[in-house]
PDB file of N, CA and C in Angstrom:
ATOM      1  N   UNK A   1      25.686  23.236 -11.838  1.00  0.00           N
ATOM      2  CA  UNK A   1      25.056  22.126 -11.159  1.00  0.00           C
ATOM      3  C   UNK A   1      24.759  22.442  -9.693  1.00  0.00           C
ATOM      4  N   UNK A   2      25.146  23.393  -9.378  1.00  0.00           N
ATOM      5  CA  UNK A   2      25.297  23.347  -7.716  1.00  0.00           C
ATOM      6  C   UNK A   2      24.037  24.354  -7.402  1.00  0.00           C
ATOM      7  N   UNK A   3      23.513  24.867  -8.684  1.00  0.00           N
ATOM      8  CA  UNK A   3      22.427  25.537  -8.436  1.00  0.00           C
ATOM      9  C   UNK A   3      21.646  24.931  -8.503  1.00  0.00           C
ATOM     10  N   UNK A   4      21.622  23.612  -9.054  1.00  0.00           N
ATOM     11  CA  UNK A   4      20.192  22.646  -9.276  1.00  0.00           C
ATOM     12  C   UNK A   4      19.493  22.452  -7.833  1.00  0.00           C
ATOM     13  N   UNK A   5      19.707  22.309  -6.832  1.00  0.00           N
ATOM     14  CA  UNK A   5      19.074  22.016  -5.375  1.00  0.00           C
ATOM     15  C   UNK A   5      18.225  23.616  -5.276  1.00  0.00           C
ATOM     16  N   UNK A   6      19.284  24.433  -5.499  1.00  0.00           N
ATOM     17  CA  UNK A   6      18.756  25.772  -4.383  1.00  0.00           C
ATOM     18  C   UNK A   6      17.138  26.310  -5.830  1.00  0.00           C
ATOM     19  N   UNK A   7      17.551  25.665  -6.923  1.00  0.00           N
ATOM     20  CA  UNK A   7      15.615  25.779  -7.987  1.00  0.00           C
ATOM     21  C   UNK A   7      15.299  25.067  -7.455  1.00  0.00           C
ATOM     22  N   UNK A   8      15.181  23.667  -7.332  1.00  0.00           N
ATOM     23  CA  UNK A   8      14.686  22.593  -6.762  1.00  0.00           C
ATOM     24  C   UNK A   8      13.839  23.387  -5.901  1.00  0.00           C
ATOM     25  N   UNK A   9      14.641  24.126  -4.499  1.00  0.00           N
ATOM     26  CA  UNK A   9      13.965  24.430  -3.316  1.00  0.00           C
ATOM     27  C   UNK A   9      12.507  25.431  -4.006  1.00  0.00           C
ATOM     28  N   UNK A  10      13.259  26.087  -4.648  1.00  0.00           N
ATOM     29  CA  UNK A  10      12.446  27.673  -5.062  1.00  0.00           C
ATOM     30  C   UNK A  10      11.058  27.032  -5.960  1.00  0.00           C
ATOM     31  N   UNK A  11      11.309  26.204  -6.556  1.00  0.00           N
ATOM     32  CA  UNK A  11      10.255  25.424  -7.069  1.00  0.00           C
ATOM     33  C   UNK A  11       8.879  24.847  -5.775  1.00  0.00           C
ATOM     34  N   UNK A  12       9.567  24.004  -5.071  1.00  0.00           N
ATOM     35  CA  UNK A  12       8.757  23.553  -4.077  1.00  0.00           C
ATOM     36  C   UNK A  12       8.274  24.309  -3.000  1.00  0.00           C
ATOM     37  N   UNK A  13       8.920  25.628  -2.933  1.00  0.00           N
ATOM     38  CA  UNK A  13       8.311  26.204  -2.384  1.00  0.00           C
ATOM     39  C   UNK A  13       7.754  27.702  -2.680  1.00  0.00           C
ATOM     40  N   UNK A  14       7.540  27.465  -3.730  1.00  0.00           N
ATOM     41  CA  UNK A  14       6.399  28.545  -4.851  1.00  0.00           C
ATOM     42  C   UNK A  14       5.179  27.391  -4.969  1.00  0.00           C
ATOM     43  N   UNK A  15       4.965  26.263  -4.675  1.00  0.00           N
ATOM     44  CA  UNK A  15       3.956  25.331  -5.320  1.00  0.00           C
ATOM     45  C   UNK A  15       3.945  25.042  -6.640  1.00  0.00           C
ATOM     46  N   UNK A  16       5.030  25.363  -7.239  1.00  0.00           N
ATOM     47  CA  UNK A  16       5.132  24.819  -8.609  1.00  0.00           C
ATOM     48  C   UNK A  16       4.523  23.625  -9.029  1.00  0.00           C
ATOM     49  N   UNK A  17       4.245  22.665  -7.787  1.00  0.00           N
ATOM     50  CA  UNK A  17       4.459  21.297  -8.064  1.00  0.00           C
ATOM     51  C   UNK A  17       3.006  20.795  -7.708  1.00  0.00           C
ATOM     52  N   UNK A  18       2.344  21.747  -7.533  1.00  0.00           N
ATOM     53  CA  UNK A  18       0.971  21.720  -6.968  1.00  0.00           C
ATOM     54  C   UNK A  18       0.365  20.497  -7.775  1.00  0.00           C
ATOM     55  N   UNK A  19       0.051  20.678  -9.535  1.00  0.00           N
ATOM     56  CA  UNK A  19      -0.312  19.802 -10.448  1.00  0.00           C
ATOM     57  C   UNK A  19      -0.224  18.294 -10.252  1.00  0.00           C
ATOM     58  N   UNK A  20       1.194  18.064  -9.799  1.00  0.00           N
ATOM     59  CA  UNK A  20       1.241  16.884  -9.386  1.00  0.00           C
ATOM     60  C   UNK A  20       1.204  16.332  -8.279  1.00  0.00           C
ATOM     61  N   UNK A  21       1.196  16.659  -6.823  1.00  0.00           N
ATOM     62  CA  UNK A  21       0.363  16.341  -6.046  1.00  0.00           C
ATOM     63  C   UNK A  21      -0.980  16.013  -5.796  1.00  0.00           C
ATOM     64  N   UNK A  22      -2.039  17.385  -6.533  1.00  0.00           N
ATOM     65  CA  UNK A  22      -3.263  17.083  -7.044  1.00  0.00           C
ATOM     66  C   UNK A  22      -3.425  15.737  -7.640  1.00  0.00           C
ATOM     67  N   UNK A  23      -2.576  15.295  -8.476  1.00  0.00           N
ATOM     68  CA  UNK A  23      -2.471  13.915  -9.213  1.00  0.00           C
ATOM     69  C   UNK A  23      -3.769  12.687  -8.440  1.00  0.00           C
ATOM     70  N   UNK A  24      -3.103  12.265  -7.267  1.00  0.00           N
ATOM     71  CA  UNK A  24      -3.740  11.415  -6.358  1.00  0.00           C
ATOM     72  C   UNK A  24      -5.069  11.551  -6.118  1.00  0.00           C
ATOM     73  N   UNK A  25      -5.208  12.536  -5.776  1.00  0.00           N
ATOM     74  CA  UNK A  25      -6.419  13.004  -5.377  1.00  0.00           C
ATOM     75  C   UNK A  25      -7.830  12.857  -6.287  1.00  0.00           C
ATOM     76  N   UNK A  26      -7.590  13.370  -7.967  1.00  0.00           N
ATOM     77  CA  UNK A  26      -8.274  13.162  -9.043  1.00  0.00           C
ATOM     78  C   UNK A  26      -8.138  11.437  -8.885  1.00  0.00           C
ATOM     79  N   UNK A  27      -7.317  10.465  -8.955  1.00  0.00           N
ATOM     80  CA  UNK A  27      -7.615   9.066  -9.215  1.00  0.00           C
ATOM     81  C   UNK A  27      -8.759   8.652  -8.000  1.00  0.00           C
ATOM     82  N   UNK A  28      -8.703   9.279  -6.371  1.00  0.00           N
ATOM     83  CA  UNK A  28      -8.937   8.940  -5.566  1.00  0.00           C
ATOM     84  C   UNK A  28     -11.037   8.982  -5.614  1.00  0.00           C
ATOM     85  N   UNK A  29     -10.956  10.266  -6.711  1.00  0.00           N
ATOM     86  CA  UNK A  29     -12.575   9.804  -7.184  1.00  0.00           C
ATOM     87  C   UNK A  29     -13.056   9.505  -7.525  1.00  0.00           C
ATOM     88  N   UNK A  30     -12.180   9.418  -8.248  1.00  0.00           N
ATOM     89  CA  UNK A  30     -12.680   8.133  -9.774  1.00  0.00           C
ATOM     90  C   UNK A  30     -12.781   6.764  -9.087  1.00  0.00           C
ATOM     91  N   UNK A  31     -11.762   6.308  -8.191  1.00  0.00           N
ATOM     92  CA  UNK A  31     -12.025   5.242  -7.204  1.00  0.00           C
ATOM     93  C   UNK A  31     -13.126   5.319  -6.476  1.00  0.00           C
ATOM     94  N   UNK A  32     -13.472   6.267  -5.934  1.00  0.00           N
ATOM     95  CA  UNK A  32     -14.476   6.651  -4.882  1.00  0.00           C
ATOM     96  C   UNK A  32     -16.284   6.217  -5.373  1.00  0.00           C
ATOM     97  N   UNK A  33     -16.087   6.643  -6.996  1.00  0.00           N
ATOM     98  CA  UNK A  33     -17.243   6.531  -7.888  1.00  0.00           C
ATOM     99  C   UNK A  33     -18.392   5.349  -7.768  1.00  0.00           C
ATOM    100  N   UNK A  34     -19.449   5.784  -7.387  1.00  0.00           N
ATOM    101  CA  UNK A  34     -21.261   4.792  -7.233  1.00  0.00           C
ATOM    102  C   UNK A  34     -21.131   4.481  -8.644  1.00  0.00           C
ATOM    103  N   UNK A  35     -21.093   2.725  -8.872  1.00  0.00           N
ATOM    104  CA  UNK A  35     -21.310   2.612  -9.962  1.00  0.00           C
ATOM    105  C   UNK A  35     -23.157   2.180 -10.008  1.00  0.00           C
ATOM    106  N   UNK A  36     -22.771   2.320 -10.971  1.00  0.00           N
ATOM    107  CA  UNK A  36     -24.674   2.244 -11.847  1.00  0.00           C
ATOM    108  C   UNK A  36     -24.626   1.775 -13.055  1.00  0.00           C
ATOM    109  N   UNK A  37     -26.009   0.487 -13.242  1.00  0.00           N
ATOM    110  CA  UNK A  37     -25.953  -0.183 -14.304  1.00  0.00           C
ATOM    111  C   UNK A  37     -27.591   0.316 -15.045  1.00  0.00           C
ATOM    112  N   UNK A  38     -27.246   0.449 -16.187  1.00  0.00           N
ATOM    113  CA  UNK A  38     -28.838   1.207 -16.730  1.00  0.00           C
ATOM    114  C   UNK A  38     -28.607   0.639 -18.155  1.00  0.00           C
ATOM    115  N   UNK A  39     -30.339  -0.065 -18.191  1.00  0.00           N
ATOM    116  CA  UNK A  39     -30.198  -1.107 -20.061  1.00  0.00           C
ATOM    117  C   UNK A  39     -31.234  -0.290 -21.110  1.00  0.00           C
ATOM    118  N   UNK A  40     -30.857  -0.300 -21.929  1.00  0.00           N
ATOM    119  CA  UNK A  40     -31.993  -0.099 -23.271  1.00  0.00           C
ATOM    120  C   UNK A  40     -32.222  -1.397 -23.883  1.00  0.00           C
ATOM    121  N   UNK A  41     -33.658  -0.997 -23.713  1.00  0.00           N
ATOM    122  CA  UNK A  41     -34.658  -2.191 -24.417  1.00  0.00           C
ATOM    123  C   UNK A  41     -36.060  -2.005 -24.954  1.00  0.00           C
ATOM    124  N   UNK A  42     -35.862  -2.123 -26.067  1.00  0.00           N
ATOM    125  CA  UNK A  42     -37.043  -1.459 -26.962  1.00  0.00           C
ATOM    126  C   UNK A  42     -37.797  -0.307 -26.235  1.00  0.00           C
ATOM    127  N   UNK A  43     -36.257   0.299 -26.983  1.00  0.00           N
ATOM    128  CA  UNK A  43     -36.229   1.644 -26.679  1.00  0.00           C
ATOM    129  C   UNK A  43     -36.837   2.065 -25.781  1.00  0.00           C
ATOM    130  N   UNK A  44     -36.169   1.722 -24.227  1.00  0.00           N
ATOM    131  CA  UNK A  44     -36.726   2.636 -23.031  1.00  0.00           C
ATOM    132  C   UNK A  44     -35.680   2.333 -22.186  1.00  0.00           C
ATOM    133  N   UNK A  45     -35.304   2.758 -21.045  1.00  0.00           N
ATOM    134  CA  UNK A  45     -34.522   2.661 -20.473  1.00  0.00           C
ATOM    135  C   UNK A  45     -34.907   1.513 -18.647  1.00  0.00           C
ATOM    136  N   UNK A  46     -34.004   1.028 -18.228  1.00  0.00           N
ATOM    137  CA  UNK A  46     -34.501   0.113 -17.109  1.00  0.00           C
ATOM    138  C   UNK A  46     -33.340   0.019 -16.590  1.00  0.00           C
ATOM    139  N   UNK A  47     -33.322   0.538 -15.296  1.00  0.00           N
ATOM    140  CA  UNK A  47     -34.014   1.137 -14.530  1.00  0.00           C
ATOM    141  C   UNK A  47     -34.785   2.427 -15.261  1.00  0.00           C
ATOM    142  N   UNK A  48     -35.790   3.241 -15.206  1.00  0.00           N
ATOM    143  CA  UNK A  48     -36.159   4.614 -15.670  1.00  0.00           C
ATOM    144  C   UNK A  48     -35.852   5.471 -14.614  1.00  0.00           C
ATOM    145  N   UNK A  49     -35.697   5.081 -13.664  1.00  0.00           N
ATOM    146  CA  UNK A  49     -35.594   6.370 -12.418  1.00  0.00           C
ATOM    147  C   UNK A  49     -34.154   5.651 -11.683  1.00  0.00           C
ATOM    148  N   UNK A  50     -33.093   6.361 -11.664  1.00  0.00           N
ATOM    149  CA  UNK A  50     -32.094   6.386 -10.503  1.00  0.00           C
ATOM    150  C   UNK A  50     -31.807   7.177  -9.490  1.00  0.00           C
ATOM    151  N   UNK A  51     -31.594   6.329  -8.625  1.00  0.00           N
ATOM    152  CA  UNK A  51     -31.302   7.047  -7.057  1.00  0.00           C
ATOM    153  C   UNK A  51     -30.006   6.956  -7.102  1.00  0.00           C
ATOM    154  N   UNK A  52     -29.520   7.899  -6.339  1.00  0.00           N
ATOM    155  CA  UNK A  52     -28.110   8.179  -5.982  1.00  0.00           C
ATOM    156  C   UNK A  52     -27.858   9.138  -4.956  1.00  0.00           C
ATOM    157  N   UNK A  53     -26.499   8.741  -4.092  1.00  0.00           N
ATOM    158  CA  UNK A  53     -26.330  10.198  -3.063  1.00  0.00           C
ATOM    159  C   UNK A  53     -25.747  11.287  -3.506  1.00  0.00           C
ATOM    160  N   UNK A  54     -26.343  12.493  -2.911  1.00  0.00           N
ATOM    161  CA  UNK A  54     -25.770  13.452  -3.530  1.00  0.00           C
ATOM    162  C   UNK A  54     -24.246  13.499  -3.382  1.00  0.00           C
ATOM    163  N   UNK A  55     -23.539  14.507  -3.915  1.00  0.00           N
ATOM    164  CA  UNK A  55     -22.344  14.400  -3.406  1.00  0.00           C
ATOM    165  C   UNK A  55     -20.742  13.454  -4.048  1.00  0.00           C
ATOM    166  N   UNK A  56     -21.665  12.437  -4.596  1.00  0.00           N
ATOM    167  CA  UNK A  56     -20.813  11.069  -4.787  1.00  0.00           C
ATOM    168  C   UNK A  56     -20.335  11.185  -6.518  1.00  0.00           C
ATOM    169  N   UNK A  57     -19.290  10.904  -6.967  1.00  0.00           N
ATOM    170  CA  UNK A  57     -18.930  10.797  -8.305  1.00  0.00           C
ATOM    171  C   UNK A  57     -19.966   9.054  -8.976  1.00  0.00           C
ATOM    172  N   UNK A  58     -19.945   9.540  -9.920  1.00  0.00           N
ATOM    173  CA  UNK A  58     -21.198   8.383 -10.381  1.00  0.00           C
ATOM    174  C   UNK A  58     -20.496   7.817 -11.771  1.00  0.00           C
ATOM    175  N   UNK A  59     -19.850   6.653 -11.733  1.00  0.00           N
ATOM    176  CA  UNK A  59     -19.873   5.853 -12.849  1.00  0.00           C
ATOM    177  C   UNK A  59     -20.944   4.821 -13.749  1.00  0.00           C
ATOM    178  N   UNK A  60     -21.489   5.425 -14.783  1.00  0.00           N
ATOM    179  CA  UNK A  60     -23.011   4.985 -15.013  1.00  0.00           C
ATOM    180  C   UNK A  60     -22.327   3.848 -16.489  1.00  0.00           C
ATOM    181  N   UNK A  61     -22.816   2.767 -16.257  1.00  0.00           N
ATOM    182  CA  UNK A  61     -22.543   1.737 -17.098  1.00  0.00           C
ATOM    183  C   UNK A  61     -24.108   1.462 -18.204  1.00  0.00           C
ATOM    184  N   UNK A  62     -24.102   1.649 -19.308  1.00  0.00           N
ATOM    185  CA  UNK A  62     -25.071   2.330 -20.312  1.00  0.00           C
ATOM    186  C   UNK A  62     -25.179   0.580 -21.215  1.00  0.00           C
ATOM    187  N   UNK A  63     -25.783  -0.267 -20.953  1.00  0.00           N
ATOM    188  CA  UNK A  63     -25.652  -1.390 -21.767  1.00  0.00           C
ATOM    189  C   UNK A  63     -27.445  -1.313 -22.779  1.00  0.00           C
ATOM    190  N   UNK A  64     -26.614  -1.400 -24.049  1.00  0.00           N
ATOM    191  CA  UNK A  64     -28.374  -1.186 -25.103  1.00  0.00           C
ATOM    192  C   UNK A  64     -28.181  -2.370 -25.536  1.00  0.00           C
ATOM    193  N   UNK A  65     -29.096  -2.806 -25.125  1.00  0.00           N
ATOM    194  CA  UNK A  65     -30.208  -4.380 -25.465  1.00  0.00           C
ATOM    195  C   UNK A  65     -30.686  -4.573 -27.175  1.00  0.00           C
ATOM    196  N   UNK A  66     -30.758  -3.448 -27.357  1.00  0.00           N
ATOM    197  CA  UNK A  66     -31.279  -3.027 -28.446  1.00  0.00           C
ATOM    198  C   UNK A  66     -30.257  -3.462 -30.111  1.00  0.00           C
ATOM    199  N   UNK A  67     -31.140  -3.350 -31.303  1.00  0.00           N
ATOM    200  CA  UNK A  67     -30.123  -3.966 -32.276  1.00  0.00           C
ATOM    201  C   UNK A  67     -29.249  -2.787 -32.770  1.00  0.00           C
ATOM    202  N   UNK A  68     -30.286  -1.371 -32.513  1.00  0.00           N
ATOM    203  CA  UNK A  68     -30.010   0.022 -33.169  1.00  0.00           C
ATOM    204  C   UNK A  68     -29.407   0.588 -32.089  1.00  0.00           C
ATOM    205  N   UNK A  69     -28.262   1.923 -32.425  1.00  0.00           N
ATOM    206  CA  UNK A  69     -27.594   2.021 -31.649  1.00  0.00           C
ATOM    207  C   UNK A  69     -28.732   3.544 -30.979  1.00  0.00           C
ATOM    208  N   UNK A  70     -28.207   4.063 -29.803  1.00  0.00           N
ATOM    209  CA  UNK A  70     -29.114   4.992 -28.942  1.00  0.00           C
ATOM    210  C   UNK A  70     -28.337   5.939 -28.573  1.00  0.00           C
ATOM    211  N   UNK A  71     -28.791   6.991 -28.303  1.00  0.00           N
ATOM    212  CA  UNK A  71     -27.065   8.104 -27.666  1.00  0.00           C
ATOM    213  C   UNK A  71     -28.042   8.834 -26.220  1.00  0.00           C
ATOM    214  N   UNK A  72     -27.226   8.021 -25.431  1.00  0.00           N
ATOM    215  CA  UNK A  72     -28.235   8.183 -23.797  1.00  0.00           C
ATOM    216  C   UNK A  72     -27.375  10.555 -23.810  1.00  0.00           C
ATOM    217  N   UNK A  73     -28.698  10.884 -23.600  1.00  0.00           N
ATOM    218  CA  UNK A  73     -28.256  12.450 -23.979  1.00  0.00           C
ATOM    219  C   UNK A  73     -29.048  12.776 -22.409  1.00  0.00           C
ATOM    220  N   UNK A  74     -28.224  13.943 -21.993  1.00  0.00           N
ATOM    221  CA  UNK A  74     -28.538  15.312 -20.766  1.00  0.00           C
ATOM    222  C   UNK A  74     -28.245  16.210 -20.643  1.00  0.00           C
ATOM    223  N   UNK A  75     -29.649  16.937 -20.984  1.00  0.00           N
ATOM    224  CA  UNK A  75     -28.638  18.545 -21.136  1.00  0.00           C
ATOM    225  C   UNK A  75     -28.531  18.598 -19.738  1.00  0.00           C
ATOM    226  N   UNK A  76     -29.282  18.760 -18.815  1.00  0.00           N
ATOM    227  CA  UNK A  76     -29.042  18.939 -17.324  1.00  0.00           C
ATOM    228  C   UNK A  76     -27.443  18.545 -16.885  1.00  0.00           C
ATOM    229  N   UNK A  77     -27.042  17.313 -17.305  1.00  0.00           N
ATOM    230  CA  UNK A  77     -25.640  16.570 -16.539  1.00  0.00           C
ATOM    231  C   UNK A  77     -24.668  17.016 -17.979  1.00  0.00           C
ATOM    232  N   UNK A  78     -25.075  18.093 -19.429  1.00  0.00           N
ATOM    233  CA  UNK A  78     -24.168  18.331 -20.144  1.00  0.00           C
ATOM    234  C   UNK A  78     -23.047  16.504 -20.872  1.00  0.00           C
ATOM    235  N   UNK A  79     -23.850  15.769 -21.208  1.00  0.00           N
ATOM    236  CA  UNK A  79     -23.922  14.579 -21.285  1.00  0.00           C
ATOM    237  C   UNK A  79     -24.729  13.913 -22.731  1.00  0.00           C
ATOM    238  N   UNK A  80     -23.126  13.514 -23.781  1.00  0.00           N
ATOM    239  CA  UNK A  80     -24.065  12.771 -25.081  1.00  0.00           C
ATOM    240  C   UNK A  80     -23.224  11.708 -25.443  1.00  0.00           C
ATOM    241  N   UNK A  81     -23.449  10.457 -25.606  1.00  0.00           N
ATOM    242  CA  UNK A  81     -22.351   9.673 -25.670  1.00  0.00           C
ATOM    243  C   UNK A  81     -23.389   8.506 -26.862  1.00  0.00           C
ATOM    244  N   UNK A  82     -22.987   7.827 -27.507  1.00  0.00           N
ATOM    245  CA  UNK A  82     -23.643   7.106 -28.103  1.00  0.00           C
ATOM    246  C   UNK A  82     -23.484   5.704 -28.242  1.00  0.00           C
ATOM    247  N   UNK A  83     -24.344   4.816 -27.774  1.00  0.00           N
ATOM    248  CA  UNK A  83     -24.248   3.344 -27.343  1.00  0.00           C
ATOM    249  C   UNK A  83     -24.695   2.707 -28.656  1.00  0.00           C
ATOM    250  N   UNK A  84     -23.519   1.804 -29.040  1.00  0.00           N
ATOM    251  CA  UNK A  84     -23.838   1.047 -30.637  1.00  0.00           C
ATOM    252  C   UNK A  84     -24.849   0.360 -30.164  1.00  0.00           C
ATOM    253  N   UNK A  85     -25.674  -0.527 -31.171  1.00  0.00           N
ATOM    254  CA  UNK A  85     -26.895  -1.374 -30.696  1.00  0.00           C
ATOM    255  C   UNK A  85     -25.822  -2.586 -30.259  1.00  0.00           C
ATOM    256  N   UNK A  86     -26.266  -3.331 -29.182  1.00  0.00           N
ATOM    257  CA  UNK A  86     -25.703  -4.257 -28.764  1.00  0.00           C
ATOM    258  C   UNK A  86     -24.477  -4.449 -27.682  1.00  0.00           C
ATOM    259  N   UNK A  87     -24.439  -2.624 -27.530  1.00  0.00           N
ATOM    260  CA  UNK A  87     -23.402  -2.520 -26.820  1.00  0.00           C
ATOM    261  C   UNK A  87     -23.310  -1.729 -25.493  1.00  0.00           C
ATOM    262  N   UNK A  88     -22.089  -1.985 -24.845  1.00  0.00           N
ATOM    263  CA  UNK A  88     -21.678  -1.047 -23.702  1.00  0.00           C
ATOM    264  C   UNK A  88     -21.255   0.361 -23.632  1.00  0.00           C
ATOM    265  N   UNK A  89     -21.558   1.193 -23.077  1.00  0.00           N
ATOM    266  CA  UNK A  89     -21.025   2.602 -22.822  1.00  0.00           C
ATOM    267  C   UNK A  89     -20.723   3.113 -21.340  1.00  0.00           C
ATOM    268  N   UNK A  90     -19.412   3.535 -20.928  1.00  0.00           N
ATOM    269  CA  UNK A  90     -19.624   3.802 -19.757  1.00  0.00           C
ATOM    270  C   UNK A  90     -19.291   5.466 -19.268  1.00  0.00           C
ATOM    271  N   UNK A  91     -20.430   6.160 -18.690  1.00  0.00           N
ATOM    272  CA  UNK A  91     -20.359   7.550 -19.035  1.00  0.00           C
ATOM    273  C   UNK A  91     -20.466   7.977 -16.934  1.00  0.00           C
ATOM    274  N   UNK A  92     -19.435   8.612 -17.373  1.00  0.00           N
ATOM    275  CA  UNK A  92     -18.998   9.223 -15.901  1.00  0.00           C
ATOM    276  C   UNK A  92     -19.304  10.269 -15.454  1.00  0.00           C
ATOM    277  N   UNK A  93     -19.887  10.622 -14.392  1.00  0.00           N
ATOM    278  CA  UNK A  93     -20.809  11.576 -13.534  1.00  0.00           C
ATOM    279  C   UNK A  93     -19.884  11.917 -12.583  1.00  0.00           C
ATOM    280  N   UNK A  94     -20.147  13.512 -12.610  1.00  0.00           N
ATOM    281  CA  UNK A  94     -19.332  14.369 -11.266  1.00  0.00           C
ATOM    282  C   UNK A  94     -19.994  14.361 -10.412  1.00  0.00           C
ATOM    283  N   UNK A  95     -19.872  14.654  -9.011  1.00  0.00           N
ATOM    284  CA  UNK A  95     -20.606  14.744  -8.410  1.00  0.00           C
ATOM    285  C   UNK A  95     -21.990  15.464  -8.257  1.00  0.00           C
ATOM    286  N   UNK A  96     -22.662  15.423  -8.036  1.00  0.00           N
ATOM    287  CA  UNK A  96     -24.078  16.164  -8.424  1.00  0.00           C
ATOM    288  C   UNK A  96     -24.428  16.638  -6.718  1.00  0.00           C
ATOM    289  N   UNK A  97     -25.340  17.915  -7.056  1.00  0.00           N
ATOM    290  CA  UNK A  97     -25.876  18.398  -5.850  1.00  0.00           C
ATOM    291  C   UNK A  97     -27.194  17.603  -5.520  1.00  0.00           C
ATOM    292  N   UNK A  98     -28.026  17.613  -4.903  1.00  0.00           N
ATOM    293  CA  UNK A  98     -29.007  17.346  -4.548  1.00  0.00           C
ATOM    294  C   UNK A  98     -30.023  18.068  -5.748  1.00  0.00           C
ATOM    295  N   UNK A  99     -31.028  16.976  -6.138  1.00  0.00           N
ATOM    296  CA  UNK A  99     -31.824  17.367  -7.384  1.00  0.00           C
ATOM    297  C   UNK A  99     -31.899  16.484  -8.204  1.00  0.00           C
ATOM    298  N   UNK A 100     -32.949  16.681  -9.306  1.00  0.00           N
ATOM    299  CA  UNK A 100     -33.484  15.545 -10.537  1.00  0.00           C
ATOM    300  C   UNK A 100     -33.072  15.816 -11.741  1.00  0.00           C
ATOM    301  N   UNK A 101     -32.331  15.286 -12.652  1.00  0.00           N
ATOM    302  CA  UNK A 101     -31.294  15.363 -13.553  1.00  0.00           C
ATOM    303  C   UNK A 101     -32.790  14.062 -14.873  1.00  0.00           C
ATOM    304  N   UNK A 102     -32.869  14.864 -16.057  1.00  0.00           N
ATOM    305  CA  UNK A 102     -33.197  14.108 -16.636  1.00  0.00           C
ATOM    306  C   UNK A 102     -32.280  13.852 -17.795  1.00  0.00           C
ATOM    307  N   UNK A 103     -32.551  12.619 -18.700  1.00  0.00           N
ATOM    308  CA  UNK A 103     -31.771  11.872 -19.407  1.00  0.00           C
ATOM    309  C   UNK A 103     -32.758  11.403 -20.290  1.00  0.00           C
ATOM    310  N   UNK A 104     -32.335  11.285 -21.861  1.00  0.00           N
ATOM    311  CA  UNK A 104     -33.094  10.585 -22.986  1.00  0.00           C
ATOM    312  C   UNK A 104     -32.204   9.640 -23.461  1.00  0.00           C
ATOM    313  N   UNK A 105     -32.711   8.772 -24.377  1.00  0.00           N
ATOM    314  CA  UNK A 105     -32.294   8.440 -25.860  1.00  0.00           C
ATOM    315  C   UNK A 105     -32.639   9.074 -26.900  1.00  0.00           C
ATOM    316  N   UNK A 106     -31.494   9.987 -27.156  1.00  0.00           N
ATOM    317  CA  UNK A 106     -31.965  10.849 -28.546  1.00  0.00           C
ATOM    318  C   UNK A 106     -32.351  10.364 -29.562  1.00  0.00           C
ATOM    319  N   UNK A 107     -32.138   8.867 -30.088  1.00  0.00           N
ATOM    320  CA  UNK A 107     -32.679   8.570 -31.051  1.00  0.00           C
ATOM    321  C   UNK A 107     -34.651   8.393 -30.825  1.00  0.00           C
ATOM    322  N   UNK A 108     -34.668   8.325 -29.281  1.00  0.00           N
ATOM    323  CA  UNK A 108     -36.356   7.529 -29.322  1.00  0.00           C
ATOM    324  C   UNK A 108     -36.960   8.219 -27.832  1.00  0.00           C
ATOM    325  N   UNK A 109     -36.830   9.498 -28.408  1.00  0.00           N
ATOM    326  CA  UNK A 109     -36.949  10.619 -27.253  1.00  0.00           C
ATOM    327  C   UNK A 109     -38.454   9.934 -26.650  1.00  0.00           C
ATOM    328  N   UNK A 110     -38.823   9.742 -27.207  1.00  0.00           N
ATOM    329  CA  UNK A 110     -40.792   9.401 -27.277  1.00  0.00           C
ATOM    330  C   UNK A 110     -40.786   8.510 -25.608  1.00  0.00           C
ATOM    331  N   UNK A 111     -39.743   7.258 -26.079  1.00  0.00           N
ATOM    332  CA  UNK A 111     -39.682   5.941 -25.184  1.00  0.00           C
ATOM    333  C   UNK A 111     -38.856   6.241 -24.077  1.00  0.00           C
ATOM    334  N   UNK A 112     -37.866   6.647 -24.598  1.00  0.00           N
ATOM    335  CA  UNK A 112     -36.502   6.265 -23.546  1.00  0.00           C
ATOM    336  C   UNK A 112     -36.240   7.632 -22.761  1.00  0.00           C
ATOM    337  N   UNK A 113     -37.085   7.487 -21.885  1.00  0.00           N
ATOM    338  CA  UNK A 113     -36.676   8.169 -20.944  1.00  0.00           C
ATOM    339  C   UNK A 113     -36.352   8.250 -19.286  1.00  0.00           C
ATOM    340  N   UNK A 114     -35.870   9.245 -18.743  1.00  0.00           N
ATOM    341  CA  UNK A 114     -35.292   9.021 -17.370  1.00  0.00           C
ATOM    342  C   UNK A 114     -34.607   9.706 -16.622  1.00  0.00           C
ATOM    343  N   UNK A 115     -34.574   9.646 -15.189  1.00  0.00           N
ATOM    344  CA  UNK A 115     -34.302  10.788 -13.981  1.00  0.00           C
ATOM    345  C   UNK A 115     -33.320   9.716 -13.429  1.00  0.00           C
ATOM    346  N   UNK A 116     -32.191  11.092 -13.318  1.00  0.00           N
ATOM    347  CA  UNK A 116     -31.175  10.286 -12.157  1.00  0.00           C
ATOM    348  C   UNK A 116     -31.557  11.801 -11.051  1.00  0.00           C
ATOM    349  N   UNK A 117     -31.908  10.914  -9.427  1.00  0.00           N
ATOM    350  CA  UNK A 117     -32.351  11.545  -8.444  1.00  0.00           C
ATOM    351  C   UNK A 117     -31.256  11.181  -7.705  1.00  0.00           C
ATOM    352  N   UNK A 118     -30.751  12.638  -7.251  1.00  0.00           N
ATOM    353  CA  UNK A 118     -29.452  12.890  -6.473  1.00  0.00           C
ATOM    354  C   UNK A 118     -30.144  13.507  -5.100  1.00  0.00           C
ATOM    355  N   UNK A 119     -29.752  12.236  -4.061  1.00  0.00           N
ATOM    356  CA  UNK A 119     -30.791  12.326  -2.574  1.00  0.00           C
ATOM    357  C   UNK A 119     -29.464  13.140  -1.740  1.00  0.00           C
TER     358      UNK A 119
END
């Protein structure tokens, strides 16, 4: 038992403990996060164009209007999530550099489409 302090030390000061310090920091962006509200409606998206600052973690709230369900897809943002008809999806964005990120509805590539613009 009397060795438990002197690991203790050797632990904290190797950074063993790094993982959980980091802890805070990951919640602190997710807090930090631009939210954004974007609807499907016969089959297109509204807003079609989003602005955003670069830089910023982006919580994008995905509500389809629609009866059929839609799967808002990006290869650019590596992004496929699929919104039942009638429903909510909420799909979370890292921070992005500066640049135009496009986005579909894979089911209705034709209609639903759209740019999130990272200023």
């Amino acid at each position: 038992m009397s060795r438990l302090p002197r690991l203790v030390r050797l632990v904290l000061a190797t950074g063993a403990c790094v993982p959980i310090a980091a802890s805070p920091y990951v919640s602190a962006q997710a807090a930090d996060a631009v939210e954004i509200a974007v609807s499907i409606k016969d089959h297109k998206f509204e807003p079609a164009q989003i602005k955003v600052a670069a830089g910023k973690a982006i919580k994008l709230t995905v509500n389809n209007l629609d009866a059929t369900p839609e799967e808002f897809e990006s290869k650019a943002l590596s992004i496929e999530k699929v919104v039942a008809g009638k429903g909510l999806a909420v799909v979370r964005i890292r921070p992005l550099a500066k640049g135009t990120y496009n986005f579909v509805g894979e089911y209705h590539e034709d209609t639903a489409k759209g740019t999130l613009d990272a200023e």
